[in-house]
C-alpha atoms as a PDB file:
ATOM      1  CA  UNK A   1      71.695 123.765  91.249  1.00  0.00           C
ATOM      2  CA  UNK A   2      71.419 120.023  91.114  1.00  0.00           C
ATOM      3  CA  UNK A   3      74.345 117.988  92.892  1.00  0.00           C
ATOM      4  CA  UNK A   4      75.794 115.124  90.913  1.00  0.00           C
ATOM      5  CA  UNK A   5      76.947 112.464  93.051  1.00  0.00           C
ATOM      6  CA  UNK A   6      79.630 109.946  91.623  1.00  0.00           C
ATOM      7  CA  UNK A   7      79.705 106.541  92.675  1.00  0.00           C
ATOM      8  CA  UNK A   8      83.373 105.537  93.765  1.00  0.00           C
ATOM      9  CA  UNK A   9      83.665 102.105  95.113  1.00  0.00           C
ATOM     10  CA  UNK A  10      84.772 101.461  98.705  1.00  0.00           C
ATOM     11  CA  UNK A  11      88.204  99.856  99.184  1.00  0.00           C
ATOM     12  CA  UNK A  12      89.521  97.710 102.051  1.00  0.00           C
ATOM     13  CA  UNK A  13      92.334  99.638 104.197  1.00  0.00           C
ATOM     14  CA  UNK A  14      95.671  99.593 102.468  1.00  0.00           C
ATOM     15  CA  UNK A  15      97.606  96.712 103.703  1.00  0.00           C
ATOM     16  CA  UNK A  16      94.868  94.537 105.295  1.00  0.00           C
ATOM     17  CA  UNK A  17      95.009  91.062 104.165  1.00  0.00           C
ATOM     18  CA  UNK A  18      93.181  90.066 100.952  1.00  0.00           C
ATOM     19  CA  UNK A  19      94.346  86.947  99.828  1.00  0.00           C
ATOM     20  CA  UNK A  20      93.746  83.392 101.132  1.00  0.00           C
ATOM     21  CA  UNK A  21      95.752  80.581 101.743  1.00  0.00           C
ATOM     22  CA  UNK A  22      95.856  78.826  98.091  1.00  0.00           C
ATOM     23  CA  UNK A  23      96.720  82.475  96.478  1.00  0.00           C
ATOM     24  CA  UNK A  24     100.156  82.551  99.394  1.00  0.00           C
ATOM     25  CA  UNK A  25     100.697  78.941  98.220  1.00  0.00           C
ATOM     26  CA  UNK A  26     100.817  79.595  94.541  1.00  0.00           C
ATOM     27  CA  UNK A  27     102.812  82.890  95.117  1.00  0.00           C
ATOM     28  CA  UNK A  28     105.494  81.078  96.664  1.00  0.00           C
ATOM     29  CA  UNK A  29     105.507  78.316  93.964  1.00  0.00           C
ATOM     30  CA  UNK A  30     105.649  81.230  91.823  1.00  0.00           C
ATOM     31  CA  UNK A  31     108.420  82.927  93.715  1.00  0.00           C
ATOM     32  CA  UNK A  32     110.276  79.615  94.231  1.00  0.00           C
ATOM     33  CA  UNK A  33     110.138  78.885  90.067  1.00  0.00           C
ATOM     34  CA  UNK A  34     111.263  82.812  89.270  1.00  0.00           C
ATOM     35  CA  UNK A  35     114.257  82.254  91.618  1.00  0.00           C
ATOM     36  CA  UNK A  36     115.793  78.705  90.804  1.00  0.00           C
ATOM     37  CA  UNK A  37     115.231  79.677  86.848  1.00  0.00           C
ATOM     38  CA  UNK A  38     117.263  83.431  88.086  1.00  0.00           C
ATOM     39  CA  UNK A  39     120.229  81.328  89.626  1.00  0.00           C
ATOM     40  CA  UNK A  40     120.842  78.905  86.329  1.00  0.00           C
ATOM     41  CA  UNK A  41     119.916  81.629  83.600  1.00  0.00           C
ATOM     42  CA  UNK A  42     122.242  84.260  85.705  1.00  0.00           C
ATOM     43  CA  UNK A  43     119.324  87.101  85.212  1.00  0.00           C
ATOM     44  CA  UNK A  44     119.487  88.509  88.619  1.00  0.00           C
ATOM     45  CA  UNK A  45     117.145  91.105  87.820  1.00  0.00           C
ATOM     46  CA  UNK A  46     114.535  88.019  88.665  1.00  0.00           C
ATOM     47  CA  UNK A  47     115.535  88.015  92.232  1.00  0.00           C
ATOM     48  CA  UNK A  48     114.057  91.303  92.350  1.00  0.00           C
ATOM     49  CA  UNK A  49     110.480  90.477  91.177  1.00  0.00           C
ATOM     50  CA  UNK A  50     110.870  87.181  93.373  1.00  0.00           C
ATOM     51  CA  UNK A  51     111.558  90.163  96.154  1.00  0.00           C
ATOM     52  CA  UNK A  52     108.277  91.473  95.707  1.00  0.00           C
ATOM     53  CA  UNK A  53     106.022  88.200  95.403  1.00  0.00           C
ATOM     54  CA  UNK A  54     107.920  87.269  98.375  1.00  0.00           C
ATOM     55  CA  UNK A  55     106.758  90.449 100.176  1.00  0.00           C
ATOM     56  CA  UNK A  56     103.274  89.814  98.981  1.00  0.00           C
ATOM     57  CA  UNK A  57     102.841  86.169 100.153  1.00  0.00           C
ATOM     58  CA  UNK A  58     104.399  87.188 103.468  1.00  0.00           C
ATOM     59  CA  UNK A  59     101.649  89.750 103.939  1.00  0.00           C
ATOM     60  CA  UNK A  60      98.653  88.066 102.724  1.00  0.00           C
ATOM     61  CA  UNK A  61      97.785  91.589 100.500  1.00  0.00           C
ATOM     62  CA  UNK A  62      98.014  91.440  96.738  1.00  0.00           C
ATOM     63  CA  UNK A  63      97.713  95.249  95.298  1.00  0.00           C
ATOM     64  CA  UNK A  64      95.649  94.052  92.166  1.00  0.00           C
ATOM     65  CA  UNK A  65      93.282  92.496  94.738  1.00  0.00           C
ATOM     66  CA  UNK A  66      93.043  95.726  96.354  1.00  0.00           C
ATOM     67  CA  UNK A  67      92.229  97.844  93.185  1.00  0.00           C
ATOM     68  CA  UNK A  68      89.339  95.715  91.752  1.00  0.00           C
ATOM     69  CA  UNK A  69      88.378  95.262  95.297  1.00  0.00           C
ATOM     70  CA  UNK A  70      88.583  91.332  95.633  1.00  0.00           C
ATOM     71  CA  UNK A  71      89.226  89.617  99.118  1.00  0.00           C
ATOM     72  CA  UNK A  72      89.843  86.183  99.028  1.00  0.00           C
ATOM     73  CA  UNK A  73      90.647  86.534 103.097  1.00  0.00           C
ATOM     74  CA  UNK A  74      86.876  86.103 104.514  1.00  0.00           C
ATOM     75  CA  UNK A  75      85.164  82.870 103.829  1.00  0.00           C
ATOM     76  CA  UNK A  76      81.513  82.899 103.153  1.00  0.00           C
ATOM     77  CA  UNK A  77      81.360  81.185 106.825  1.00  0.00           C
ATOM     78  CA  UNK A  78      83.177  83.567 108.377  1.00  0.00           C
ATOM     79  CA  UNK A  79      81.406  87.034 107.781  1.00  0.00           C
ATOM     80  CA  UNK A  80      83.249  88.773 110.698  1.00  0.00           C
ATOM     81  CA  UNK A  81      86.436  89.784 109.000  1.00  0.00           C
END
């Protein structure tokens, strides 16, 4: 019997960091946008998602990074991380 091997990519460990500093930067531009348009259109269902993008600048992980397996973290000079 022949064994069929699958090829499943290898992901970082959940939670390590994946994003640099320019991707926090514009997440926080992004969060600080969501939230002053939340207070002055009253939606405060915004403050949620700026809860979340908030979370994800703070910890330097972005879960779409993680899936496709991109990780903006390590610089071509820096090979160690």
């Amino acid at each position: 019997m022949k064994k069929i091997r699958i090829n499943i990519p290898q992901h970082n460990p959940a939670f390590e960091p994946n994003m640099n500093i320019a991707d926090i930067v514009i997440r926080y531009g992004i969060m600080m946008g969501i939230g002053i348009a939340a207070v002055f259109l009253k939606i405060h269902i915004l403050f949620f998602l700026c809860t979340f993008i908030l979370w994800e600048g703070m910890m330097g992980w972005c879960v779409v990074h993680h899936i496709f397996g991109i990780n903006h973290h390590c610089t071509k000079k820096d090979e160690s991380c």
